[in-house]
N, C-alpha and C. Protein backbone atom coordinates (compact mmCIF):
# COMPACT_ATOMS: atom_id res chain seq x y z
N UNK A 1 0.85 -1.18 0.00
CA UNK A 1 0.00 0.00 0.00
C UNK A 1 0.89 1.24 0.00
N UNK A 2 0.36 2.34 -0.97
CA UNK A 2 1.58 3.37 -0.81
C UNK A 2 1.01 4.28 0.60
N UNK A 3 2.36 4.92 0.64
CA UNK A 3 2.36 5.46 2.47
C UNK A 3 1.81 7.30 1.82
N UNK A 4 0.75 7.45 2.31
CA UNK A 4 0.65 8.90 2.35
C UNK A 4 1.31 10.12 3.09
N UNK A 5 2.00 11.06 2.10
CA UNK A 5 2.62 12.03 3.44
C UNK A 5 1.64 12.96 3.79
N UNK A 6 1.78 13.87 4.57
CA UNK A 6 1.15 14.85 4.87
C UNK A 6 1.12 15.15 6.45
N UNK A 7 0.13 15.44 7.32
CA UNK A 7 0.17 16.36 8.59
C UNK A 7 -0.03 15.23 9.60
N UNK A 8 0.87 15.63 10.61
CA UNK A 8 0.64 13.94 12.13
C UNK A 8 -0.34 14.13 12.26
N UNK A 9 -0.84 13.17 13.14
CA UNK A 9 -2.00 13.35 13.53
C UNK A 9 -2.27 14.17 14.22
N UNK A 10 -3.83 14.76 13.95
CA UNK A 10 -4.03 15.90 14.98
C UNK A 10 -4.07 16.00 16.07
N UNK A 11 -3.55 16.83 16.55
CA UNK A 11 -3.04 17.32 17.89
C UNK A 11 -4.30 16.50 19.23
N UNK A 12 -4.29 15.55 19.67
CA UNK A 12 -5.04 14.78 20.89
C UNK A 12 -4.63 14.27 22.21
N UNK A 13 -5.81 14.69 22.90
CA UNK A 13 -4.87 13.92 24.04
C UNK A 13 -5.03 15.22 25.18
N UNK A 14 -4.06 15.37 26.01
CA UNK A 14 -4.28 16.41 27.09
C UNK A 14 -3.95 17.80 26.66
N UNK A 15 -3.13 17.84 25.68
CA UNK A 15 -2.73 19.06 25.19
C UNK A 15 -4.29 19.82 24.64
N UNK A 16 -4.79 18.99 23.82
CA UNK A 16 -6.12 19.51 22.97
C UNK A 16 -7.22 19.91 23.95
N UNK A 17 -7.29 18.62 25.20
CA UNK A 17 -8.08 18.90 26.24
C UNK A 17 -8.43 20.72 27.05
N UNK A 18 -7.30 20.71 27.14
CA UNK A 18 -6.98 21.93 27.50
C UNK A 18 -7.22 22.88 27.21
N UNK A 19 -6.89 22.73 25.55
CA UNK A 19 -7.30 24.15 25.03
C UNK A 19 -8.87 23.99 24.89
N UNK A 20 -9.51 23.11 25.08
CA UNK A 20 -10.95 23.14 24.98
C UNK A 20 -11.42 23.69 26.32
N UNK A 21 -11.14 22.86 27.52
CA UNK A 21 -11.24 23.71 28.82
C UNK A 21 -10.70 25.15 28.74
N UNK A 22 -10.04 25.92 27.98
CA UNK A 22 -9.63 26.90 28.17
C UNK A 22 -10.78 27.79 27.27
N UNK A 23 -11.15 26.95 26.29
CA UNK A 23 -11.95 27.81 25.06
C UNK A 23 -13.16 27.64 25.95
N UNK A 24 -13.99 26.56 26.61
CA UNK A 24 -14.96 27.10 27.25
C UNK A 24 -15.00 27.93 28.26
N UNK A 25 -13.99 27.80 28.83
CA UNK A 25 -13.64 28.77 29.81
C UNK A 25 -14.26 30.52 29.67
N UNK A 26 -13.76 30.66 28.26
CA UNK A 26 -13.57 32.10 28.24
C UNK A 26 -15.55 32.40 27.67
N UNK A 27 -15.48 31.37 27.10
CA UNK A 27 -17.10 31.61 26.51
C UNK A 27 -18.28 31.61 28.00
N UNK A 28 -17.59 31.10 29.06
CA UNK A 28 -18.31 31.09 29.79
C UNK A 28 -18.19 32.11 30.37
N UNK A 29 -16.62 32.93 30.63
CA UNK A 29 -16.97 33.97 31.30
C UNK A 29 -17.57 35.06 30.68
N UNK A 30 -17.07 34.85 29.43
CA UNK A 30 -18.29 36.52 28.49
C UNK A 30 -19.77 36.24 28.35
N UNK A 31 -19.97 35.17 28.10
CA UNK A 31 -21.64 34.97 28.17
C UNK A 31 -22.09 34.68 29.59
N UNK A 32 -21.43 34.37 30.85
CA UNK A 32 -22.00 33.98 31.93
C UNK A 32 -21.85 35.54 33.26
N UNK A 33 -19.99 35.40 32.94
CA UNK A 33 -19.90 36.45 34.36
C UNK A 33 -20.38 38.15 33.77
N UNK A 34 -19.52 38.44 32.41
CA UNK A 34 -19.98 39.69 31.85
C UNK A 34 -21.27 40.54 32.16
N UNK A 35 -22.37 39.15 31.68
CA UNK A 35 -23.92 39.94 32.09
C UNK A 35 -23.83 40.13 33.89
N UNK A 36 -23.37 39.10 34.58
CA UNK A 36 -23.85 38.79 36.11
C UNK A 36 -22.62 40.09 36.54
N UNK A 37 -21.64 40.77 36.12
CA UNK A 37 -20.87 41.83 36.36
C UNK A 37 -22.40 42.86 36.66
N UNK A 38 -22.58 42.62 35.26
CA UNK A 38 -23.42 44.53 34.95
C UNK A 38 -25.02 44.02 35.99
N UNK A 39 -25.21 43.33 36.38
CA UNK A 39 -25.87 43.35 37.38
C UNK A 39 -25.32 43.63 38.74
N UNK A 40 -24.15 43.60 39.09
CA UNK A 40 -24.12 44.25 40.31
C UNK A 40 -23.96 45.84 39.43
N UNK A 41 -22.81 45.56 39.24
CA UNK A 41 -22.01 46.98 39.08
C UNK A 41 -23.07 48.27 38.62
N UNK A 42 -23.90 47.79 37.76
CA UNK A 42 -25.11 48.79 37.13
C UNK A 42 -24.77 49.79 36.85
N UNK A 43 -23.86 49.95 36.39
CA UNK A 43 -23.00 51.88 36.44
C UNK A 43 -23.73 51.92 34.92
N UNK A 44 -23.99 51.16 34.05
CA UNK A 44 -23.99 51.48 32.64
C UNK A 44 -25.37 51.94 32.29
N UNK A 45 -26.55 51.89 33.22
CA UNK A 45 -27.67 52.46 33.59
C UNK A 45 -28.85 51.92 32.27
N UNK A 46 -28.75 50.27 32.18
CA UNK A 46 -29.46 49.85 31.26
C UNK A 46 -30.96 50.08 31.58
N UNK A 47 -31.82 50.30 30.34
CA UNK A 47 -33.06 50.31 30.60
C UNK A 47 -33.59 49.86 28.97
N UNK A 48 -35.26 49.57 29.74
CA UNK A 48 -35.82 49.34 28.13
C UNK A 48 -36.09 50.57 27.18
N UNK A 49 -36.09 50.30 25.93
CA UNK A 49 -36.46 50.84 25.02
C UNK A 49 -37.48 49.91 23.97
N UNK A 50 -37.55 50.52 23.12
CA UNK A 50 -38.40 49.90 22.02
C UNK A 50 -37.54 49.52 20.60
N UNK A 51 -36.45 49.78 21.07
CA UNK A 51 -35.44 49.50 19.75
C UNK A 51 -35.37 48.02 20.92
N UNK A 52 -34.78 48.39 22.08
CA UNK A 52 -34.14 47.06 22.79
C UNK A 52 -35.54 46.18 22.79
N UNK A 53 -36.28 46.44 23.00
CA UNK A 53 -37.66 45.38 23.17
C UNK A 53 -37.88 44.57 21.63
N UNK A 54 -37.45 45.33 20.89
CA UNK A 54 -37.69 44.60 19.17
C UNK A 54 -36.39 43.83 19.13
N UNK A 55 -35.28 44.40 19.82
CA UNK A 55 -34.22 43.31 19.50
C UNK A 55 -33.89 42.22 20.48
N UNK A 56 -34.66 42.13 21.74
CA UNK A 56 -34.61 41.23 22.40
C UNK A 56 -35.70 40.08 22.02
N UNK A 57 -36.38 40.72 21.50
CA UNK A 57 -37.91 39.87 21.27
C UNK A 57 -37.49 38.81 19.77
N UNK A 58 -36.49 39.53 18.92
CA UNK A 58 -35.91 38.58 18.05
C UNK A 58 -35.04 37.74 18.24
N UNK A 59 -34.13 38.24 19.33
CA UNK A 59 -33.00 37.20 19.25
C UNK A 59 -33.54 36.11 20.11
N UNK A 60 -34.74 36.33 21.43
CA UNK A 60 -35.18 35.30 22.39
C UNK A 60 -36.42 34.50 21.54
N UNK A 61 -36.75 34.86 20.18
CA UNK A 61 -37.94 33.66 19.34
C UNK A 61 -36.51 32.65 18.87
N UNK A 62 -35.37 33.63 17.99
CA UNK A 62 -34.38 32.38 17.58
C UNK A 62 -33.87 31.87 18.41
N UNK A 63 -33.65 32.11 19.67
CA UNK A 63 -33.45 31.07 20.82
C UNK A 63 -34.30 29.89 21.27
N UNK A 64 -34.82 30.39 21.23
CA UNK A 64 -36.42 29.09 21.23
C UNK A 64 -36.90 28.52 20.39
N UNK A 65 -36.07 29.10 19.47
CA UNK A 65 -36.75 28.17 17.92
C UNK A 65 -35.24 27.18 17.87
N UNK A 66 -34.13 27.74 18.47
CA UNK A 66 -32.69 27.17 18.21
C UNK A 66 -33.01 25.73 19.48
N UNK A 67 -33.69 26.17 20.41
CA UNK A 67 -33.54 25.21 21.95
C UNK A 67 -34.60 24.15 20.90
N UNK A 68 -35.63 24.88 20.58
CA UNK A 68 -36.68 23.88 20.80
C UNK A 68 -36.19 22.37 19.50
N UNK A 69 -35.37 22.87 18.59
CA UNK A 69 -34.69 22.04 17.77
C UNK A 69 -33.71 20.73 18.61
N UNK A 70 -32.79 22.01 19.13
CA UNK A 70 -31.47 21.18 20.03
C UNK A 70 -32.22 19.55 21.03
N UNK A 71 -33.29 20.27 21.86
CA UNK A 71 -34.07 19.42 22.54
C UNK A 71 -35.02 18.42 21.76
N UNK A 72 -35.00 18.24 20.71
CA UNK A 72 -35.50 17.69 20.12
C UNK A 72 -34.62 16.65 19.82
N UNK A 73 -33.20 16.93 18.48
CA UNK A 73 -32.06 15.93 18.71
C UNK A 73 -31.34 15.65 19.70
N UNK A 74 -31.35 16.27 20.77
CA UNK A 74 -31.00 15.57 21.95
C UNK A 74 -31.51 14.28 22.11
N UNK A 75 -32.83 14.93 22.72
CA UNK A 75 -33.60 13.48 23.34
C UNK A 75 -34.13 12.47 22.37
N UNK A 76 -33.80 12.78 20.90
CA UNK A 76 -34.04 11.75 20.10
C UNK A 76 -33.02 10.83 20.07
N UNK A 77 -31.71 11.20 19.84
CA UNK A 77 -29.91 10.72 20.16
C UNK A 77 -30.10 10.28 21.36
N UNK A 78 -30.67 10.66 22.46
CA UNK A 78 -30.43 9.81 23.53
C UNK A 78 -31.43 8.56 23.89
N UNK A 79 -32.34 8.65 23.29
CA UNK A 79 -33.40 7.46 23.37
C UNK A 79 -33.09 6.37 22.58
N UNK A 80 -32.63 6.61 21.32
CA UNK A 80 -31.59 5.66 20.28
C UNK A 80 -30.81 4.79 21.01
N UNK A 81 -29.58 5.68 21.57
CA UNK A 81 -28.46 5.00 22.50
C UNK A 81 -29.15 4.55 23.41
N UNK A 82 -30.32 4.83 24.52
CA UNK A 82 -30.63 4.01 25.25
C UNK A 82 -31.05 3.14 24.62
N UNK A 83 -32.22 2.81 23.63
CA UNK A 83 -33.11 1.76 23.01
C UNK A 83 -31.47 0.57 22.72
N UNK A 84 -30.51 1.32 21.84
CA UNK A 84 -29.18 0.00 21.32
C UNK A 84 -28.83 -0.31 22.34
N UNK A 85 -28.47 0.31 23.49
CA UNK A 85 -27.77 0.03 24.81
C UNK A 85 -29.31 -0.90 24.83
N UNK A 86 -30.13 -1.21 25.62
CA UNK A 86 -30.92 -1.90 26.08
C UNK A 86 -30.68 -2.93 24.89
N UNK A 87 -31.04 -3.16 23.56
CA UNK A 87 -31.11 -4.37 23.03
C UNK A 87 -29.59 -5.16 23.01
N UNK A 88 -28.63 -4.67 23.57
CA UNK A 88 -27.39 -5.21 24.28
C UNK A 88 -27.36 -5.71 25.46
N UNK A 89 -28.22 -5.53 25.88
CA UNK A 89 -27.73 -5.29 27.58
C UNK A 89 -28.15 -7.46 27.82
N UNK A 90 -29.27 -7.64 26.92
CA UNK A 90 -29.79 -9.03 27.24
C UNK A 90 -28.05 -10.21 27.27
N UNK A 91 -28.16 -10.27 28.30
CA UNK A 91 -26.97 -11.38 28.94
C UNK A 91 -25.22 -10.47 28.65
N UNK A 92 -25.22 -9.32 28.02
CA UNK A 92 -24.02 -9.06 28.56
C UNK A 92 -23.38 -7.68 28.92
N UNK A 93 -22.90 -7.55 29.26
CA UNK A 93 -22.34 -6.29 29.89
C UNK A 93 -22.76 -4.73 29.51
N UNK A 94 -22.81 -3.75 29.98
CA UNK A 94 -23.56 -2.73 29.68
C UNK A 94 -22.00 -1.65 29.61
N UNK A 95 -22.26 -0.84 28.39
CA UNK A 95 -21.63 -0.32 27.73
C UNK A 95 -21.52 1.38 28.30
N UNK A 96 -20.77 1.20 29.70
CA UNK A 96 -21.13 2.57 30.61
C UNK A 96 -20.87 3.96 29.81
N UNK A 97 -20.00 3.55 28.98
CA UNK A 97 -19.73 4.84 27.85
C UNK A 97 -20.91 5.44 27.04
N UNK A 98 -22.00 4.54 26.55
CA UNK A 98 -23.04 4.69 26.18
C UNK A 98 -23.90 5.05 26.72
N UNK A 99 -23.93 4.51 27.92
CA UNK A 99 -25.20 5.08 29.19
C UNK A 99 -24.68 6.55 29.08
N UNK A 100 -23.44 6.85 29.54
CA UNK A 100 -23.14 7.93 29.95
C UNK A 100 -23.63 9.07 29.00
N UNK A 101 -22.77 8.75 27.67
CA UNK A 101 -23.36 9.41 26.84
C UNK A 101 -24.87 9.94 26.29
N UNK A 102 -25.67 8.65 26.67
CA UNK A 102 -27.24 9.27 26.06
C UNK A 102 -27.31 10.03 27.27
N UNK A 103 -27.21 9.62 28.76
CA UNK A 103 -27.31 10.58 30.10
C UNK A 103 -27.22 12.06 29.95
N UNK A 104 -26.28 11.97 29.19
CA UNK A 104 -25.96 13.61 29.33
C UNK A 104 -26.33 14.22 27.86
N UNK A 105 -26.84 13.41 27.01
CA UNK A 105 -27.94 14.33 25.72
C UNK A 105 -28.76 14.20 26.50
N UNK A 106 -29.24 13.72 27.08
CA UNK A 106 -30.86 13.63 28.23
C UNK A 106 -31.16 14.96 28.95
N UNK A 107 -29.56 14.96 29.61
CA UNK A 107 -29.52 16.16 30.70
C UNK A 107 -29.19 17.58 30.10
N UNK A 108 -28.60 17.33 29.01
CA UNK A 108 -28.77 18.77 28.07
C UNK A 108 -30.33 19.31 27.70
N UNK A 109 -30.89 18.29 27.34
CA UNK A 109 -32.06 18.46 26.52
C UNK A 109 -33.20 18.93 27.70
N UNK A 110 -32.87 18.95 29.09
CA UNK A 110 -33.67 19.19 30.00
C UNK A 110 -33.13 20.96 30.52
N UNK A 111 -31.43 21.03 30.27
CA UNK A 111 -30.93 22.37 30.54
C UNK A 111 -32.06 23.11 29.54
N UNK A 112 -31.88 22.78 28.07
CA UNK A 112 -32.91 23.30 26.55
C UNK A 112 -34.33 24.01 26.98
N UNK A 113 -34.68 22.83 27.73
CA UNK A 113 -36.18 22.51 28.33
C UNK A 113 -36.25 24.06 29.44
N UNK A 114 -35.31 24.01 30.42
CA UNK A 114 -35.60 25.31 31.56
C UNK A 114 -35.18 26.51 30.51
N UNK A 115 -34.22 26.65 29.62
CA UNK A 115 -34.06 27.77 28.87
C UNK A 115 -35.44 28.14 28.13
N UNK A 116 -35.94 27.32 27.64
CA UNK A 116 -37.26 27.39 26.68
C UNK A 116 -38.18 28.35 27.95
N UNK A 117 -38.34 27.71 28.92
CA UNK A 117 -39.21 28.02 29.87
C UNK A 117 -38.64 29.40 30.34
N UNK A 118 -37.47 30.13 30.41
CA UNK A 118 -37.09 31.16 31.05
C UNK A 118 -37.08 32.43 30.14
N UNK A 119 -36.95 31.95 28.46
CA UNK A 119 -37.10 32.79 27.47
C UNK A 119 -38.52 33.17 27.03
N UNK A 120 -39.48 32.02 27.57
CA UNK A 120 -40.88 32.20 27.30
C UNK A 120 -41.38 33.27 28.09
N UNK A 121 -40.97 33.35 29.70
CA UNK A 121 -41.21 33.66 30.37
C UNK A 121 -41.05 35.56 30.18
N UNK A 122 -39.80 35.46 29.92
CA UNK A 122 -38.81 36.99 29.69
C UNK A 122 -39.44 37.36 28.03
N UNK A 123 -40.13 36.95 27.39
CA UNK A 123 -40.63 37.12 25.97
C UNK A 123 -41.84 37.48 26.38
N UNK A 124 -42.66 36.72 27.11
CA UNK A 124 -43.88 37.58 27.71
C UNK A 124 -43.43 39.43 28.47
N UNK A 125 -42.69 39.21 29.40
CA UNK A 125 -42.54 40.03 29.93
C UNK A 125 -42.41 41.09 29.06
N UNK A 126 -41.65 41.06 28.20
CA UNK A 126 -41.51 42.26 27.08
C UNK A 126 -42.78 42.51 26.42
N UNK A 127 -43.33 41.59 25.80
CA UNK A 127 -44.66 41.90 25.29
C UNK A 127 -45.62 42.80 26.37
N UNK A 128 -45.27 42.06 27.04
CA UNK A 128 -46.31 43.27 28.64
C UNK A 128 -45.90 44.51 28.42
N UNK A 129 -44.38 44.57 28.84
CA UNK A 129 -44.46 46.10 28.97
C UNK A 129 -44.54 47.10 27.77
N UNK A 130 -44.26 46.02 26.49
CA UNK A 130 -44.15 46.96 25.43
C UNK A 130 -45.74 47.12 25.02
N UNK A 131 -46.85 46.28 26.07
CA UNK A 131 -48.61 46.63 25.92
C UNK A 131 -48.62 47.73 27.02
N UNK A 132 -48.07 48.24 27.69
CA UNK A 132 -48.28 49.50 28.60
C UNK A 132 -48.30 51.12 28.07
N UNK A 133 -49.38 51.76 27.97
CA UNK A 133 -49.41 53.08 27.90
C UNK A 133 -48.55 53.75 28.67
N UNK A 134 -47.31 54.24 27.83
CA UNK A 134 -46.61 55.23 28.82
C UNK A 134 -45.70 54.48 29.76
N UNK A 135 -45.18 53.33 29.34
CA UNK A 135 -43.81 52.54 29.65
C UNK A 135 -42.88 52.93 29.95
N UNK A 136 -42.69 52.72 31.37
CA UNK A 136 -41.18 53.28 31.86
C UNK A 136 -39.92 52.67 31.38
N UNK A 137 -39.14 53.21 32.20
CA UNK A 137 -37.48 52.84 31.29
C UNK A 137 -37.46 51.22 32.08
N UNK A 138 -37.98 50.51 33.10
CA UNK A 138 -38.18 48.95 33.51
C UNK A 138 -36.52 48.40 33.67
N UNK A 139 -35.70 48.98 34.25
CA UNK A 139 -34.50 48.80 34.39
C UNK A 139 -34.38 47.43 34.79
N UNK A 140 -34.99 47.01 35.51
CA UNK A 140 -35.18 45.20 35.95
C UNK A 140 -35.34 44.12 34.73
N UNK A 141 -36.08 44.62 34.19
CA UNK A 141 -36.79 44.20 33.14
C UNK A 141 -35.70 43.95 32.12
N UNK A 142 -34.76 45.09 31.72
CA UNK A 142 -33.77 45.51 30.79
C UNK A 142 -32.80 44.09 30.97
N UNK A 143 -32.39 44.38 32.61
CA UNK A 143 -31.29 43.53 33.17
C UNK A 143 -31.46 42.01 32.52
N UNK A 144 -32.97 41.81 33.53
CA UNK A 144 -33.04 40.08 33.08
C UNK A 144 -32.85 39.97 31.89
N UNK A 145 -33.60 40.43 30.63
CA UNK A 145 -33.12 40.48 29.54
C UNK A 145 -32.12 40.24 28.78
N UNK A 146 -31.31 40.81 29.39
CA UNK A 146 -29.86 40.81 28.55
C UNK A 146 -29.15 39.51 29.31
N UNK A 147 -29.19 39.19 30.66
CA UNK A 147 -28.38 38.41 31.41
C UNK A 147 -29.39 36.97 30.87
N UNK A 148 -30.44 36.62 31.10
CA UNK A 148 -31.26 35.92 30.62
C UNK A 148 -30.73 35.44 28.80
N UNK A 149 -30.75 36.19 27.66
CA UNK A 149 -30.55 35.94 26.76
C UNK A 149 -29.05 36.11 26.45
N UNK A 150 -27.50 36.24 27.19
CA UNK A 150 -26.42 36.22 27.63
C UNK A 150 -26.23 34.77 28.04
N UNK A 151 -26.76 34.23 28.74
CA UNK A 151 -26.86 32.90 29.12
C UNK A 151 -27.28 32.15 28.35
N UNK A 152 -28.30 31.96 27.62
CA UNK A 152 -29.07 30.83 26.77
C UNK A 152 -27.96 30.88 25.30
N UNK A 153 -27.32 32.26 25.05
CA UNK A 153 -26.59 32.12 24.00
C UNK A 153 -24.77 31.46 24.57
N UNK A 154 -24.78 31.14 25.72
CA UNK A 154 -23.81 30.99 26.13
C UNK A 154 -23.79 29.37 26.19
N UNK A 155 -24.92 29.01 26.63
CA UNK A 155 -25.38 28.00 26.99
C UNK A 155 -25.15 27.18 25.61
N UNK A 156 -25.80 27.78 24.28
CA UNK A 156 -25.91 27.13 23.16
C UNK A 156 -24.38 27.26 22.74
N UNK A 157 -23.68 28.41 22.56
CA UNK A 157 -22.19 28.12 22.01
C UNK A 157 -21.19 26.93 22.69
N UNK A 158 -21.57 27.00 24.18
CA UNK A 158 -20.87 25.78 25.11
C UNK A 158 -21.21 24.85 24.26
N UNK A 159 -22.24 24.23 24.38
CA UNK A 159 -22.77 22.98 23.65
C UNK A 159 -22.42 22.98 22.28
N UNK A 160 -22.51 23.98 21.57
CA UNK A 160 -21.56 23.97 19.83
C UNK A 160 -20.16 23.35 20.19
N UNK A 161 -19.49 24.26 20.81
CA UNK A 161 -18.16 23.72 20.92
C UNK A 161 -17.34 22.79 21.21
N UNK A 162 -18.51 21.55 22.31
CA UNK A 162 -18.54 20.57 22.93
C UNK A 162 -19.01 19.13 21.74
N UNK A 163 -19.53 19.92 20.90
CA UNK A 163 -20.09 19.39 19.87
C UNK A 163 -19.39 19.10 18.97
N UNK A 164 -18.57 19.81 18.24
CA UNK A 164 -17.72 20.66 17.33
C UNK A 164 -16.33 19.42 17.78
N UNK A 165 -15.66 19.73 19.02
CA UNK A 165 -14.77 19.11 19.85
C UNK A 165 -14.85 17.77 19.80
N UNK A 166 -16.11 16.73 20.01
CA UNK A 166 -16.43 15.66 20.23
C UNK A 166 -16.07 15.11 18.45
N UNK A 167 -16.06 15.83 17.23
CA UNK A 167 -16.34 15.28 16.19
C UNK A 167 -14.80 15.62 16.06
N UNK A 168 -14.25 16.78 16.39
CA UNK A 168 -12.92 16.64 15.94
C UNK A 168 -11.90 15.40 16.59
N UNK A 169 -12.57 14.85 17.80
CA UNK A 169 -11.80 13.79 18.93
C UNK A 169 -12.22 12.76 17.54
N UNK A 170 -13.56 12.38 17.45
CA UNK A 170 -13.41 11.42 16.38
C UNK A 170 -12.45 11.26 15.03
N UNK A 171 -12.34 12.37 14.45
CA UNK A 171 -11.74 12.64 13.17
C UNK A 171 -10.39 12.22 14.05
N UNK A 172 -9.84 12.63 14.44
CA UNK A 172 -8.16 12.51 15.29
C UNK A 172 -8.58 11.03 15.61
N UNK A 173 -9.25 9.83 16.12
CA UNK A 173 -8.90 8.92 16.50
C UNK A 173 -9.20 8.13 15.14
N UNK A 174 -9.69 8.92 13.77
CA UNK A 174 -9.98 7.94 12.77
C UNK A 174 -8.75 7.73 11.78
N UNK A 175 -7.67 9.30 12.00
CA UNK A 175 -6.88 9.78 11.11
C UNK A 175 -5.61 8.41 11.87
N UNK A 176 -5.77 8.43 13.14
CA UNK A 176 -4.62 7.77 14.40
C UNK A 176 -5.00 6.49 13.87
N UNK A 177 -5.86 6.01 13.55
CA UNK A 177 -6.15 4.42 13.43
C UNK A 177 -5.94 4.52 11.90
N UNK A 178 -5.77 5.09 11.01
CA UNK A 178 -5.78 4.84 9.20
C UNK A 178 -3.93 4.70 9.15
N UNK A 179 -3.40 5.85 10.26
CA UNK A 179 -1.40 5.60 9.87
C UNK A 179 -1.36 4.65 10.77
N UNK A 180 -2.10 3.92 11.83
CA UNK A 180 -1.16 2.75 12.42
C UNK A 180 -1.62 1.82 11.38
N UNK A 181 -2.83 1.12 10.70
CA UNK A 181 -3.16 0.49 10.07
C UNK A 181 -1.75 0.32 8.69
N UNK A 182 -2.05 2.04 8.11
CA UNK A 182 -1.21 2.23 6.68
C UNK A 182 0.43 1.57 7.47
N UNK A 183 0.66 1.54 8.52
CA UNK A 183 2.37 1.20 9.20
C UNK A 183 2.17 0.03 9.40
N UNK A 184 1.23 -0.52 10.09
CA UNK A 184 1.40 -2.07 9.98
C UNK A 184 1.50 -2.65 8.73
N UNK A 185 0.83 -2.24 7.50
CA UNK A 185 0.67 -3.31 6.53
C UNK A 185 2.19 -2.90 5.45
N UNK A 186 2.66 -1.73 5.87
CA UNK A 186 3.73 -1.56 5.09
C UNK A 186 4.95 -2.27 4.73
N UNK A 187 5.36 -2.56 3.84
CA UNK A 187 6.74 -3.87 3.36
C UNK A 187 7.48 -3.52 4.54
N UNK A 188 7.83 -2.08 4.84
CA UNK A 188 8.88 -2.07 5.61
C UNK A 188 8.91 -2.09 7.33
N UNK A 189 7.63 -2.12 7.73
CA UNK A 189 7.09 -2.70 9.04
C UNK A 189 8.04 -4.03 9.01
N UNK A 190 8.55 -4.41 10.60
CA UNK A 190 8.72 -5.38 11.12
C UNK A 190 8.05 -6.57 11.42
């Protein structure tokens, strides 16, 4: 078989780990601590408007239209893996990697589930005040808003990246298994 040249394998293992803990890291602190800052600090003196009420009211429908998808292939991916895991399980060993895995599309798809419910919630609220004659500036209102839809978009990029990450671990363990394969079968293997 001829030997292909080109790039080692991709970078796996603890080194890669890392930079993924490091990349969620930072997504968590701009989408998580950033908003929960400007709630104490409040110096920046947010309030509603009607420009902000039209642009919160869009980005929290594509959030709920984005969750209500995600929660959907979640718990479809995880009922699968449970259903194969169960038609395995008759007389032999249970495949904890698999449990684990549908477990936690399960437990995402329920995070999906309280976001749906907290954007519904904060999507009404805007509709209220933007039905009020003579609507104040609702500085509370403003806050949850932004920290509320700060989170659910934080929430969804975590899970992209975790996503994203999980397929590149595959690609790296498919590229790692094609050169030990292409080295074993080579004339000049031992």
């Amino acid at each position: 078989m001829e030997r292909r040249s080109g790039p080692a394998v991709i970078l796996f293992g603890e080194i890669s780990d890392y930079i993924l803990f490091l990349l969620m890291g930072a997504v968590a602190l701009l989408t998580g601590g950033l908003p929960a800052g400007f709630i104490f600090l409040n110096k920046y003196g947010l309030r509603m408007s009607d420009d902000f009420a039209a642009i919160a009211s869009t980005v929290i429908v594509t959030i709920m239209l984005l969750g209500a998808v995600e929660t959907h292939l979640s718990m479809r991916a995880a009922r699968d893996e449970f259903t194969a895991e169960k038609g395995r399980i008759e007389g032999t060993n249970v495949d904890r990697v698999a449990v684990e895995s549908a477990t936690g599309r399960a437990g995402a798809a329920l995070i999906w589930v309280a976001i749906l419910a907290i954007q519904g919630v904060n999507l009404s609220l805007i509709v209220l005040w933007s039905a009020i004659d003579g609507h104040g500036p609702a500085r509370w209102l403003a806050r949850w808003s932004w920290v509320s839809i700060s989170w659910a978009l934080g929430w969804w990029l975590l899970r992209a990246v975790n996503k994203l990450w999980d397929e590149f671990r595959h690609v790296a363990r498919l590229q790692k298994d094609l050169i030990s394969h292409e080295t074993s079968e080579s004339p000049d293997s031992p």
